[in-house]
PDB file of N, CA and C in Angstrom:
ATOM      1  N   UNK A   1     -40.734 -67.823 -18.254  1.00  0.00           N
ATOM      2  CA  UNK A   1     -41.763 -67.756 -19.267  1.00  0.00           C
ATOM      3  C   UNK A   1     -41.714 -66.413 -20.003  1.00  0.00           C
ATOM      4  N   UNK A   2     -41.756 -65.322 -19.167  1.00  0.00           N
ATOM      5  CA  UNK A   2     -41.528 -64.233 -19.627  1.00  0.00           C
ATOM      6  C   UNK A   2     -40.274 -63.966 -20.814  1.00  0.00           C
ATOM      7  N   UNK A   3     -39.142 -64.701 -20.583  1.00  0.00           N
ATOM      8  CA  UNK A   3     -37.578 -64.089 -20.967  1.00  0.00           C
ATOM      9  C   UNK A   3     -37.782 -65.249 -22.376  1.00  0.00           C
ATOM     10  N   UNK A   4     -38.853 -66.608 -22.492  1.00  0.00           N
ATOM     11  CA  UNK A   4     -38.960 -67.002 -23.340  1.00  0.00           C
ATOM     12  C   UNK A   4     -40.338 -66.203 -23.975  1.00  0.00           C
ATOM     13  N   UNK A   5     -40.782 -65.786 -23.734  1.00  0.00           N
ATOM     14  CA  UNK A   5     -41.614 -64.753 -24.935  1.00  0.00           C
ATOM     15  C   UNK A   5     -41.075 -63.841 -25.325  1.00  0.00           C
ATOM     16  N   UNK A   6     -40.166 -63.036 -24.354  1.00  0.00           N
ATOM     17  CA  UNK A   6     -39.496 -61.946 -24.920  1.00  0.00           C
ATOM     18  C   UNK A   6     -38.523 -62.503 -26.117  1.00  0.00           C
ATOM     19  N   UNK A   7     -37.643 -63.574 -25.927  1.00  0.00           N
ATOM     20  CA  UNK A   7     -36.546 -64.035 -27.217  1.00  0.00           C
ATOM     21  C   UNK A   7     -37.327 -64.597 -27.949  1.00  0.00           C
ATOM     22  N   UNK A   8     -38.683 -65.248 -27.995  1.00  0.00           N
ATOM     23  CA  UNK A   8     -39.400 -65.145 -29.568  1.00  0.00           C
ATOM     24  C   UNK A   8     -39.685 -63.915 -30.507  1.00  0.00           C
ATOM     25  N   UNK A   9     -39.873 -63.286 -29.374  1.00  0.00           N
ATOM     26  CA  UNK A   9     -40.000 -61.933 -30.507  1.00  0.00           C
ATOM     27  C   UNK A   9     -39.153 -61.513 -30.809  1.00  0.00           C
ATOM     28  N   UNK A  10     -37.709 -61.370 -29.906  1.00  0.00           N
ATOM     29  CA  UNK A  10     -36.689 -60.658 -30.360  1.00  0.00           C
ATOM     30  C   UNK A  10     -36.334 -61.420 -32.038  1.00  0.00           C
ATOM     31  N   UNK A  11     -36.202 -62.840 -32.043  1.00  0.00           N
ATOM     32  CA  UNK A  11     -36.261 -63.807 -32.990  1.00  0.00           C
ATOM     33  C   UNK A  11     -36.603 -63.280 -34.042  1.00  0.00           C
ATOM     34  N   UNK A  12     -37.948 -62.967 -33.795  1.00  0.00           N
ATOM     35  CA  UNK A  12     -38.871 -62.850 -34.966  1.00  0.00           C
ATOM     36  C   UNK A  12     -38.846 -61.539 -35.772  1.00  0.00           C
ATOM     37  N   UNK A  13     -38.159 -60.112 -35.035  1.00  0.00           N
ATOM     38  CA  UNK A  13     -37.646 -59.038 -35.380  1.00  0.00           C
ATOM     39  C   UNK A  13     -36.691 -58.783 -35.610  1.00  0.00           C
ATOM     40  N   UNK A  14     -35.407 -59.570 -35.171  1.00  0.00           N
ATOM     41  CA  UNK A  14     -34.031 -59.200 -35.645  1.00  0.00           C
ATOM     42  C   UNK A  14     -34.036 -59.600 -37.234  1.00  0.00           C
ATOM     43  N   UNK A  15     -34.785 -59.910 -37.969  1.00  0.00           N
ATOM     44  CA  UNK A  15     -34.386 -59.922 -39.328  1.00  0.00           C
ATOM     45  C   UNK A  15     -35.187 -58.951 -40.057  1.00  0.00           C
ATOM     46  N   UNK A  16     -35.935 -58.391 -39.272  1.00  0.00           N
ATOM     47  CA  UNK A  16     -36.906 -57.102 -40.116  1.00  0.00           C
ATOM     48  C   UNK A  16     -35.984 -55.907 -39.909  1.00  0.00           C
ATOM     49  N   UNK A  17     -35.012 -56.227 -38.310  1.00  0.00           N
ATOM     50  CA  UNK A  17     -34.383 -54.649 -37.897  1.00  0.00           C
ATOM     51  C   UNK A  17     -32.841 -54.774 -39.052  1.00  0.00           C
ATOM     52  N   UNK A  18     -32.707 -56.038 -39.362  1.00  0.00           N
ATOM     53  CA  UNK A  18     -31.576 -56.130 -40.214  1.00  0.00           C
ATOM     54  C   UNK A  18     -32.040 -55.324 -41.726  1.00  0.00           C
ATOM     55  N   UNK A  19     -33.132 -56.080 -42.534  1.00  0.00           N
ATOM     56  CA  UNK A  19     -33.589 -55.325 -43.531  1.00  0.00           C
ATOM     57  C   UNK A  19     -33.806 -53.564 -43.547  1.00  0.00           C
ATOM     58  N   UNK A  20     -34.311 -53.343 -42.457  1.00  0.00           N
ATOM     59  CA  UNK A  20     -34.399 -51.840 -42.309  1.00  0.00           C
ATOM     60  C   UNK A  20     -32.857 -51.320 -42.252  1.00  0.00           C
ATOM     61  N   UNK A  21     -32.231 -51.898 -41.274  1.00  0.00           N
ATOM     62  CA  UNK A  21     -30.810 -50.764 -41.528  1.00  0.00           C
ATOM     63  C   UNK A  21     -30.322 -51.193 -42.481  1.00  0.00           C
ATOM     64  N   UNK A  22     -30.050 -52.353 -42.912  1.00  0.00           N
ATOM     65  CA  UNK A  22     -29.481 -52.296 -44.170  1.00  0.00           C
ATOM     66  C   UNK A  22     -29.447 -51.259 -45.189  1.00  0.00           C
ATOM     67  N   UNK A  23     -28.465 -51.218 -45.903  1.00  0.00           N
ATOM     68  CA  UNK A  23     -28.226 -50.254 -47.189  1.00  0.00           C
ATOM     69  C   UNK A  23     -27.136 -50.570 -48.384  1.00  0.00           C
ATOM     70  N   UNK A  24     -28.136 -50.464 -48.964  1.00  0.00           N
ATOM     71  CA  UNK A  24     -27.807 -51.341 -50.155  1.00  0.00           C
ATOM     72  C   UNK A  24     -26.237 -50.532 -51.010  1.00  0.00           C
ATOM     73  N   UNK A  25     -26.792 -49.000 -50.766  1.00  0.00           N
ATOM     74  CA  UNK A  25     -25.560 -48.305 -51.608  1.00  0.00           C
ATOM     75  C   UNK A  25     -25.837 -47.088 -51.079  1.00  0.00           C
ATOM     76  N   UNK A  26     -25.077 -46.083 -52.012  1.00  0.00           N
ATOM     77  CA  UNK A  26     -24.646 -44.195 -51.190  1.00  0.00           C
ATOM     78  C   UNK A  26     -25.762 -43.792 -52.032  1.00  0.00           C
ATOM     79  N   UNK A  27     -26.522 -42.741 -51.353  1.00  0.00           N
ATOM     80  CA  UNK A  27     -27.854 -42.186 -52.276  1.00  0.00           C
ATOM     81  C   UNK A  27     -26.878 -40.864 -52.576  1.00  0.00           C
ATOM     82  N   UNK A  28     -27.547 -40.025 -53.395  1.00  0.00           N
ATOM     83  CA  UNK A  28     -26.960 -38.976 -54.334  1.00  0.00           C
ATOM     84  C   UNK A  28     -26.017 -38.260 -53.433  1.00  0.00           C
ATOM     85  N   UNK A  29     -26.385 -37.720 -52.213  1.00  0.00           N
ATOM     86  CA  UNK A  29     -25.332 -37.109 -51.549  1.00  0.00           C
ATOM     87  C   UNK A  29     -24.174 -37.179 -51.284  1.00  0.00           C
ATOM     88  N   UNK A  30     -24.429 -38.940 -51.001  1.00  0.00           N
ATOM     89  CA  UNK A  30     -22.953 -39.516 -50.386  1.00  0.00           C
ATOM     90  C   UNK A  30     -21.918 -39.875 -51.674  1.00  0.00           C
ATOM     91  N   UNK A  31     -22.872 -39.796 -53.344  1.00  0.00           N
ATOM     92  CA  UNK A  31     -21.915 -39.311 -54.079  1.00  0.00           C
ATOM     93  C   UNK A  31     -21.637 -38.601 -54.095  1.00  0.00           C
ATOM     94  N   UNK A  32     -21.965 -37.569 -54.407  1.00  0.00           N
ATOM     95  CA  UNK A  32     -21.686 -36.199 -54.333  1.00  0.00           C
ATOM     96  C   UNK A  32     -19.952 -36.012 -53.636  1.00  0.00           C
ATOM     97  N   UNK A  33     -20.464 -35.998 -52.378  1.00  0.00           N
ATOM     98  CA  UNK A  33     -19.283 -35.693 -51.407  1.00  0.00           C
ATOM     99  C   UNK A  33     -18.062 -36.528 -51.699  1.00  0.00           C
ATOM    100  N   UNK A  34     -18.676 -38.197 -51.906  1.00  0.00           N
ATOM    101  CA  UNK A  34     -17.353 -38.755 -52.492  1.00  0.00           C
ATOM    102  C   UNK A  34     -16.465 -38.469 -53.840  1.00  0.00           C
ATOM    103  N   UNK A  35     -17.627 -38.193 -54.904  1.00  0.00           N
ATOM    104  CA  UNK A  35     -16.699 -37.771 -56.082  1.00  0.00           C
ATOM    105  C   UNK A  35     -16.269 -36.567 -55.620  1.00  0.00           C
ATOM    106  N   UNK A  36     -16.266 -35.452 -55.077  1.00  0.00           N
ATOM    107  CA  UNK A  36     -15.800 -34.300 -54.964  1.00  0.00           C
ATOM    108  C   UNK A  36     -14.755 -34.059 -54.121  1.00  0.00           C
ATOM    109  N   UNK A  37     -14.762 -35.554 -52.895  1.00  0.00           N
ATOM    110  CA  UNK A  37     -13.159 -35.683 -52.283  1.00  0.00           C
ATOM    111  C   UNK A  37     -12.325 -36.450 -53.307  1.00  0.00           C
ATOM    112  N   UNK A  38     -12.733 -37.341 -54.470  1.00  0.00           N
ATOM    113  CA  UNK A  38     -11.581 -37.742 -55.025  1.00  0.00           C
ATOM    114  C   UNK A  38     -11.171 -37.053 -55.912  1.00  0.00           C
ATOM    115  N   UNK A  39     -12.376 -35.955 -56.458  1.00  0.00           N
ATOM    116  CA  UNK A  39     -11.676 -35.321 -57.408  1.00  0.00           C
ATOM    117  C   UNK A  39     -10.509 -34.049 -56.805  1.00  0.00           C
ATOM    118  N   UNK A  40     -10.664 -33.602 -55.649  1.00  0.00           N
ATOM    119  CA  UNK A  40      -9.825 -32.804 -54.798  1.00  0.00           C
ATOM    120  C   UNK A  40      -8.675 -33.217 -54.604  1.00  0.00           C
ATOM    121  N   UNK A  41      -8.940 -34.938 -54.488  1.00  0.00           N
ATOM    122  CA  UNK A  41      -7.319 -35.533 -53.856  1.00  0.00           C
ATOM    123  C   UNK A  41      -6.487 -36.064 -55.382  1.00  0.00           C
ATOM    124  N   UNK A  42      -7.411 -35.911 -56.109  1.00  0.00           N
ATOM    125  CA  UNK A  42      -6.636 -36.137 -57.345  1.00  0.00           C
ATOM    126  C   UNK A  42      -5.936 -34.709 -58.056  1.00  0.00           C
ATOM    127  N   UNK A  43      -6.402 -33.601 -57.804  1.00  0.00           N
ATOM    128  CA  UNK A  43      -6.225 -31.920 -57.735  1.00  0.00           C
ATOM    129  C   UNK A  43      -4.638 -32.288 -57.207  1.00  0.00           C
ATOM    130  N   UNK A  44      -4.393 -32.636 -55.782  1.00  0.00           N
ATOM    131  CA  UNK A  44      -3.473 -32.315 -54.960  1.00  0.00           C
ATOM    132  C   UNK A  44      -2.597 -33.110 -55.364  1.00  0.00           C
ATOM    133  N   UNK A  45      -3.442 -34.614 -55.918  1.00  0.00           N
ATOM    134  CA  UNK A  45      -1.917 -35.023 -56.545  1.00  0.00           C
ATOM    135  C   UNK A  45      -1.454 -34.683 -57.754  1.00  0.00           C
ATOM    136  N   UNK A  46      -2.385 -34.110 -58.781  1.00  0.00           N
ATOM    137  CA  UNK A  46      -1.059 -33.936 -59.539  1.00  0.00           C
ATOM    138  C   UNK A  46      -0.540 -32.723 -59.335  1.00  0.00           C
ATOM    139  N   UNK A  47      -1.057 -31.366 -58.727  1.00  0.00           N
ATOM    140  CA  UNK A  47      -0.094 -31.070 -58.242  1.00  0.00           C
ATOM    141  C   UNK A  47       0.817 -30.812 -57.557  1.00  0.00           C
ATOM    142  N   UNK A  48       1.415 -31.928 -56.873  1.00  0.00           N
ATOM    143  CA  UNK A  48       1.867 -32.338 -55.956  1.00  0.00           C
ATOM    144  C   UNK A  48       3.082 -33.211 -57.267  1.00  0.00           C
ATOM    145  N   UNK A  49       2.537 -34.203 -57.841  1.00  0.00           N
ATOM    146  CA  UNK A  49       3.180 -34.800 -59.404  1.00  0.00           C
ATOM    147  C   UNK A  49       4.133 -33.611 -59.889  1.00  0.00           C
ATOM    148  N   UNK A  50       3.490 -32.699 -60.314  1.00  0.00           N
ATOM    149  CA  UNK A  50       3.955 -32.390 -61.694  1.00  0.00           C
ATOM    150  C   UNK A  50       5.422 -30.863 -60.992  1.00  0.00           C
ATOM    151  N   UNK A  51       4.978 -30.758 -59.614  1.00  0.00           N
ATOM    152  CA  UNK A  51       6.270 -29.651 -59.186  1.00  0.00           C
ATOM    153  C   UNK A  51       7.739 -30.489 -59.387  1.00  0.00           C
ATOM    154  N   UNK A  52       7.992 -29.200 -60.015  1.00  0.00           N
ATOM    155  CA  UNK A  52       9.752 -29.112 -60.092  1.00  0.00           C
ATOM    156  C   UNK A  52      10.499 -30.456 -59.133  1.00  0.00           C
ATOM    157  N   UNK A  53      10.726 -30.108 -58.101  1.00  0.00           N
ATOM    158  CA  UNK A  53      11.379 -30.795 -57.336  1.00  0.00           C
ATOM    159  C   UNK A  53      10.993 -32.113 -57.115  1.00  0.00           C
ATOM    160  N   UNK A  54       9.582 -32.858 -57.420  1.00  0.00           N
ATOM    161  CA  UNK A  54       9.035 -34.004 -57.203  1.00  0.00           C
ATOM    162  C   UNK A  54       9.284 -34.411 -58.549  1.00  0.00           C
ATOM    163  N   UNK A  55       9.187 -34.040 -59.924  1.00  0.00           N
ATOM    164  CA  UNK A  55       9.651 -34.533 -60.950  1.00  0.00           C
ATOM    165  C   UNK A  55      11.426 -34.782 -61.125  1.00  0.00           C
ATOM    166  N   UNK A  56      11.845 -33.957 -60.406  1.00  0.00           N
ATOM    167  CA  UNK A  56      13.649 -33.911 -60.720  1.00  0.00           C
ATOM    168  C   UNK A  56      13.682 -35.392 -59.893  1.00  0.00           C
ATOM    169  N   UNK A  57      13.228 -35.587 -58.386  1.00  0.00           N
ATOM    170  CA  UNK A  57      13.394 -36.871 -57.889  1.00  0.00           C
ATOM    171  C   UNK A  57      12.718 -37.768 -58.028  1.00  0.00           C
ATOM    172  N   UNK A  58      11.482 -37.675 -59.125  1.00  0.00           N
ATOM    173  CA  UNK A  58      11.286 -39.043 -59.322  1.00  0.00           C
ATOM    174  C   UNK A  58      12.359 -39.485 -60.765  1.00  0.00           C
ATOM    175  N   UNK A  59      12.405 -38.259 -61.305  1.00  0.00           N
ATOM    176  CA  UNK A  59      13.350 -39.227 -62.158  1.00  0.00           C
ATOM    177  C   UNK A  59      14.566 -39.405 -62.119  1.00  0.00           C
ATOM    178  N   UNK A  60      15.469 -39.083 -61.190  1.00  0.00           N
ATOM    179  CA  UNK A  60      16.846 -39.698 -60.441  1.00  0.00           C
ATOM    180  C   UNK A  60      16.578 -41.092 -60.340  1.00  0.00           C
ATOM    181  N   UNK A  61      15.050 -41.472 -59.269  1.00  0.00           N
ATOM    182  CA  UNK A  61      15.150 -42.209 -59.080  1.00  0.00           C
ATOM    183  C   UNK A  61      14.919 -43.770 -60.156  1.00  0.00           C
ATOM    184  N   UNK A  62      14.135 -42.611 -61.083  1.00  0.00           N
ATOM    185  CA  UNK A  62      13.768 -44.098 -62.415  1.00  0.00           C
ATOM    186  C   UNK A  62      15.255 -44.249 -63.048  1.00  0.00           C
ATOM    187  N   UNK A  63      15.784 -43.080 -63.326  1.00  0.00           N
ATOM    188  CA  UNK A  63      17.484 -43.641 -63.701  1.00  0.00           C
ATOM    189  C   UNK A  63      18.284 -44.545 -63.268  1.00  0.00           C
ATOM    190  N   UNK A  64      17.995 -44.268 -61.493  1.00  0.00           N
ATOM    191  CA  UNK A  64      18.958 -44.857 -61.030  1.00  0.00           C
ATOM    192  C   UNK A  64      18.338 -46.351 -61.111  1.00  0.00           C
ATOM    193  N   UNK A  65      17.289 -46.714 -61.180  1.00  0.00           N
ATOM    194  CA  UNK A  65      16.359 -48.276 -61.403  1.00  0.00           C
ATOM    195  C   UNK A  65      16.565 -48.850 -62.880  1.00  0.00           C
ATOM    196  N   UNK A  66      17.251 -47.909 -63.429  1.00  0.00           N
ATOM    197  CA  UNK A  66      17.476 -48.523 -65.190  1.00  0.00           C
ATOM    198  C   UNK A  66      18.811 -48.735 -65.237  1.00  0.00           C
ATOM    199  N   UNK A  67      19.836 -48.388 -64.687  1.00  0.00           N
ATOM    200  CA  UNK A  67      21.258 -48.274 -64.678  1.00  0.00           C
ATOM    201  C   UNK A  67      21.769 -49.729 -64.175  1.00  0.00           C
TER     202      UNK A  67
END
């Protein structure tokens, strides 16, 4: 009797404890931090892109894909 009153209620609360944690989206912070890691990893790639030695082999390699 007991373990059936207890799983009515559990019943009757697992969709209020769902609404509460739920989250709908990132509040200002968690932009924050995200635009500021992509704009960092976009920093590193281009320059990471645009050095000497990563431009000489990417374009060997587009030559050698046109040849």
């Amino acid at each position: 009797m007991l373990t059936t009153f207890l799983r009515r209620i559990g019943d009757r609360l697992r969709p209020l404890g769902r609404r509460l944690r739920g989250d709908a989206g990132m509040n200002t912070a968690e932009y924050a931090v995200g635009t500021l890691a992509a704009v960092a990893f976009a920093a590193l790639l281009l320059k990471v892109l645009t050095s000497p030695s990563i431009q000489k082999a990417l374009t060997e390699i587009i030559e050698r894909a046109l040849k």
